[in-house]
N, C-alpha and C. Protein backbone atom coordinates (compact mmCIF):
# COMPACT_ATOMS: atom_id res chain seq x y z
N UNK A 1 -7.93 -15.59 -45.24
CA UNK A 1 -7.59 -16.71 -44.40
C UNK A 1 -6.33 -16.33 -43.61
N UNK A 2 -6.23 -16.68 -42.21
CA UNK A 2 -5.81 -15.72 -41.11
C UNK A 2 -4.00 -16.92 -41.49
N UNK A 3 -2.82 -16.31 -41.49
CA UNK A 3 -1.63 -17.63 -41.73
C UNK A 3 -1.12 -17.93 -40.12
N UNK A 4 -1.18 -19.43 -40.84
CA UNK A 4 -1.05 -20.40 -39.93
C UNK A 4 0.85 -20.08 -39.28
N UNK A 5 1.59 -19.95 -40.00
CA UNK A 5 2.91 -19.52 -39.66
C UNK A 5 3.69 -18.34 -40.33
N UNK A 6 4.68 -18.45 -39.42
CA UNK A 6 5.49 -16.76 -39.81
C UNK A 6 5.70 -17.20 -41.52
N UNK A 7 6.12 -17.82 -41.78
CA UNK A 7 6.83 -18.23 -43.53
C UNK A 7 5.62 -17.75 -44.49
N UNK A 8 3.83 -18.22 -44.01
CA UNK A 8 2.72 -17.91 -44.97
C UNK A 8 2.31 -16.56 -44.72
N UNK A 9 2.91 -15.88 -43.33
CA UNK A 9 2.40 -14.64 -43.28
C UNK A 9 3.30 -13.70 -43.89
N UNK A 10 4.58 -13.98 -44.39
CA UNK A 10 5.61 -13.36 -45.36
C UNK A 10 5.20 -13.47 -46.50
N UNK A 11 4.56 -14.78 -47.21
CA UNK A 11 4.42 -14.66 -48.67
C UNK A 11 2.87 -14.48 -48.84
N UNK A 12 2.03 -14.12 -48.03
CA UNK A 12 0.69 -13.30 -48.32
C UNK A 12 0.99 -11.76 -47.97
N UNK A 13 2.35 -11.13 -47.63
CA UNK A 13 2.12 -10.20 -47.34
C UNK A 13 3.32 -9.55 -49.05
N UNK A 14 4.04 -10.51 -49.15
CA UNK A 14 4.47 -10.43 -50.78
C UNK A 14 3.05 -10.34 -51.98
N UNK A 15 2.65 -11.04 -51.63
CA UNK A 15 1.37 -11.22 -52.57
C UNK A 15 0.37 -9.96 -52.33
N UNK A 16 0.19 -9.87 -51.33
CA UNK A 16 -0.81 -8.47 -50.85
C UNK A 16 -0.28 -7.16 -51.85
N UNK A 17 1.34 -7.35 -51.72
CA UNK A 17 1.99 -5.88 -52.54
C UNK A 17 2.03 -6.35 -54.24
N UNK A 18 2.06 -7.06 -54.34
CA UNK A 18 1.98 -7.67 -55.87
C UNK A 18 0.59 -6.78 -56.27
N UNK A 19 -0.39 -7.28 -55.49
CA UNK A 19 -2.00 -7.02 -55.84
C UNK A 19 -2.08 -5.73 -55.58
N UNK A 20 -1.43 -4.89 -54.27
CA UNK A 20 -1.71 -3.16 -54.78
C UNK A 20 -0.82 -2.26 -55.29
N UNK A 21 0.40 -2.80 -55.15
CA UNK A 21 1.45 -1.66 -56.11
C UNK A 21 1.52 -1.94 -57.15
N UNK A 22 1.43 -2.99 -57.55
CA UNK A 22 1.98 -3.34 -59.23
C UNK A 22 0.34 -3.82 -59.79
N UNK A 23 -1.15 -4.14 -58.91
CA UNK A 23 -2.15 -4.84 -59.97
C UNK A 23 -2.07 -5.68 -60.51
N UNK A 24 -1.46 -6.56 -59.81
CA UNK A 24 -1.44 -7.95 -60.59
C UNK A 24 -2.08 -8.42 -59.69
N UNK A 25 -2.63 -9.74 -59.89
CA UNK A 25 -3.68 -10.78 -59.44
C UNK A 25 -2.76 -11.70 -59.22
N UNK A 26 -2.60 -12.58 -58.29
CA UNK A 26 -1.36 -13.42 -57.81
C UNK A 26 -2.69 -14.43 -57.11
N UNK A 27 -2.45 -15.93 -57.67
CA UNK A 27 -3.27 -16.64 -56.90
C UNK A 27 -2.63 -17.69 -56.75
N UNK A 28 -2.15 -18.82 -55.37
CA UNK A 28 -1.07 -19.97 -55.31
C UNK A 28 -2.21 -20.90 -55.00
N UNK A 29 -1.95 -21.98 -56.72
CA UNK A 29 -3.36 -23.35 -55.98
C UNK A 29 -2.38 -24.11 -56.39
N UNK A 30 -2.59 -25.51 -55.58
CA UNK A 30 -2.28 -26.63 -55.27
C UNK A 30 -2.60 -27.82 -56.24
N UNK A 31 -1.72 -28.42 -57.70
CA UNK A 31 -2.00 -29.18 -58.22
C UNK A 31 -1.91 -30.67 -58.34
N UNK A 32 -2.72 -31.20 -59.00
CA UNK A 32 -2.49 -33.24 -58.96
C UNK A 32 -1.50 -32.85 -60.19
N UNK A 33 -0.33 -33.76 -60.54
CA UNK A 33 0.64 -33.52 -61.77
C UNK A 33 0.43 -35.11 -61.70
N UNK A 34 0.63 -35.11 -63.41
CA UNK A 34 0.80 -37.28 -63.33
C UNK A 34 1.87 -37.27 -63.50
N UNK A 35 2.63 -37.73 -63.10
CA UNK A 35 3.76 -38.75 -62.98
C UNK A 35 4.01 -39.46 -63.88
N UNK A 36 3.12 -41.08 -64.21
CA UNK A 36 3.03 -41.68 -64.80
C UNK A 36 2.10 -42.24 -65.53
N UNK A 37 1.79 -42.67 -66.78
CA UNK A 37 0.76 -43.39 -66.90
C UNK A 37 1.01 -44.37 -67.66
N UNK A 38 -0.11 -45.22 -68.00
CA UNK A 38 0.09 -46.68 -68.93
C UNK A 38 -1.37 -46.97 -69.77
N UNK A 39 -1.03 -47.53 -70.68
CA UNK A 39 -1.87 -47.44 -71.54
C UNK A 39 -2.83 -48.96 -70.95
N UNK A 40 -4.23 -48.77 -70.63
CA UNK A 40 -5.21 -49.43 -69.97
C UNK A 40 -6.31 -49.96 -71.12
N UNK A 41 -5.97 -51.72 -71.46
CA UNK A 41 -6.02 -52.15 -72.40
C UNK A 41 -7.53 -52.86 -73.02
N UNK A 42 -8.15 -52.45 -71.47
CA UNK A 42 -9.99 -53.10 -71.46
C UNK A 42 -10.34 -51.56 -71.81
N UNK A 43 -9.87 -50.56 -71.25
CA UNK A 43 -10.60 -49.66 -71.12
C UNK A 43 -10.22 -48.68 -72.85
N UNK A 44 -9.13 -49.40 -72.96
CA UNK A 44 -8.88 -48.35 -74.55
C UNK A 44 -8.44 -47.39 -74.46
N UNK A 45 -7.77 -46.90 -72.80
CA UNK A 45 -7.40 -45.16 -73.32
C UNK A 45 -5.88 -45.07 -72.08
N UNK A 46 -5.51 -44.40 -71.83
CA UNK A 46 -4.09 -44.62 -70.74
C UNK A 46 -4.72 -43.82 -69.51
N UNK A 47 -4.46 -44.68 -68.55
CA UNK A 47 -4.62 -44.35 -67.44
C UNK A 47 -3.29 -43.86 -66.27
N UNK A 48 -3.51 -43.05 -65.24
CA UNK A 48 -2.06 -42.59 -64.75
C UNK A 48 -2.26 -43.74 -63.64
N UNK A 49 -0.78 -43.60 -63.37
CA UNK A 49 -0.58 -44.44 -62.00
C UNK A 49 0.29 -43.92 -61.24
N UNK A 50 0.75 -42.68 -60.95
CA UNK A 50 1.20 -41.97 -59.91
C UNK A 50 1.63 -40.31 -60.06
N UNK A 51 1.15 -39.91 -59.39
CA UNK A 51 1.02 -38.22 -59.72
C UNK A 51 1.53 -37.83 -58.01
N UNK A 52 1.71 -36.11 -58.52
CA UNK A 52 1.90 -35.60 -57.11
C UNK A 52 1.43 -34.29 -57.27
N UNK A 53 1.59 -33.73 -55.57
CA UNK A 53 1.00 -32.23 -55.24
C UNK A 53 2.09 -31.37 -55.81
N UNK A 54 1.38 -30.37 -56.62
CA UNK A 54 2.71 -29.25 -56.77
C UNK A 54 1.58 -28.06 -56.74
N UNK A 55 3.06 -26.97 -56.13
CA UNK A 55 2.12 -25.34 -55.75
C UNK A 55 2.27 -25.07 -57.48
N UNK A 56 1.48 -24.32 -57.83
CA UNK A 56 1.65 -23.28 -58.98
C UNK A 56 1.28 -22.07 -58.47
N UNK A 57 1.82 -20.79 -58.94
CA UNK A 57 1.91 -19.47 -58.93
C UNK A 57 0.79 -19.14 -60.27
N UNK A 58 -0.22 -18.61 -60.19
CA UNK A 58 -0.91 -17.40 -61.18
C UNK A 58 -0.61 -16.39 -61.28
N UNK A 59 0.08 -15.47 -61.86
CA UNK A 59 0.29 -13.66 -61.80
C UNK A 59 -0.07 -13.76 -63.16
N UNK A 60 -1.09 -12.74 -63.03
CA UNK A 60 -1.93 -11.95 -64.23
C UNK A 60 -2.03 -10.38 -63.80
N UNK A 61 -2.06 -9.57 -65.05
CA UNK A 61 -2.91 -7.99 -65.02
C UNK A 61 -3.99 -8.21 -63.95
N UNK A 62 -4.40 -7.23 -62.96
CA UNK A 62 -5.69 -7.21 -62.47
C UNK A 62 -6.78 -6.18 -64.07
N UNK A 63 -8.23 -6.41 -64.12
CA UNK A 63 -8.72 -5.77 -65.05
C UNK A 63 -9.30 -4.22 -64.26
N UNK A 64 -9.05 -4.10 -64.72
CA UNK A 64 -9.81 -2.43 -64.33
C UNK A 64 -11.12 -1.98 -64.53
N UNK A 65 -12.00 -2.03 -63.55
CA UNK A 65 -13.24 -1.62 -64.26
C UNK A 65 -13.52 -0.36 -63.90
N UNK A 66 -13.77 0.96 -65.04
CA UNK A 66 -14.34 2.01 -65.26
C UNK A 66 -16.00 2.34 -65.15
């Protein structure tokens, strides 16, 4: 995916060297986090009531296949 600005074309090109000098697998996804929740008293179990977007970072070994 082609980056939209100079800042994403710096940290895919960090990530690019992660993945061939060092073999690590570097993947940045975008999570729901809860915030809050409350315990939902018809339904019997707690339900959230406000969450937000957060980046997370993956770096793992890449596997090697022989």
């Amino acid at each position: 995916m082609p980056a939209a600005t100079e800042r994403e074309e710096y940290q895919q090109r960090i990530l690019n060297d992660l993945n061939t000098r060092f073999h690590l697998e570097v993947r940045l996804e975008k999570e729901q986090v809860v915030s809050d929740i409350y315990f939902n008293e018809m339904m019997g179990c707690p339900a959230a009531t406000s969450w937000h977007e957060q980046t997370v970072m993956t770096i793992k070994p890449m596997v090697m296949m022989s």
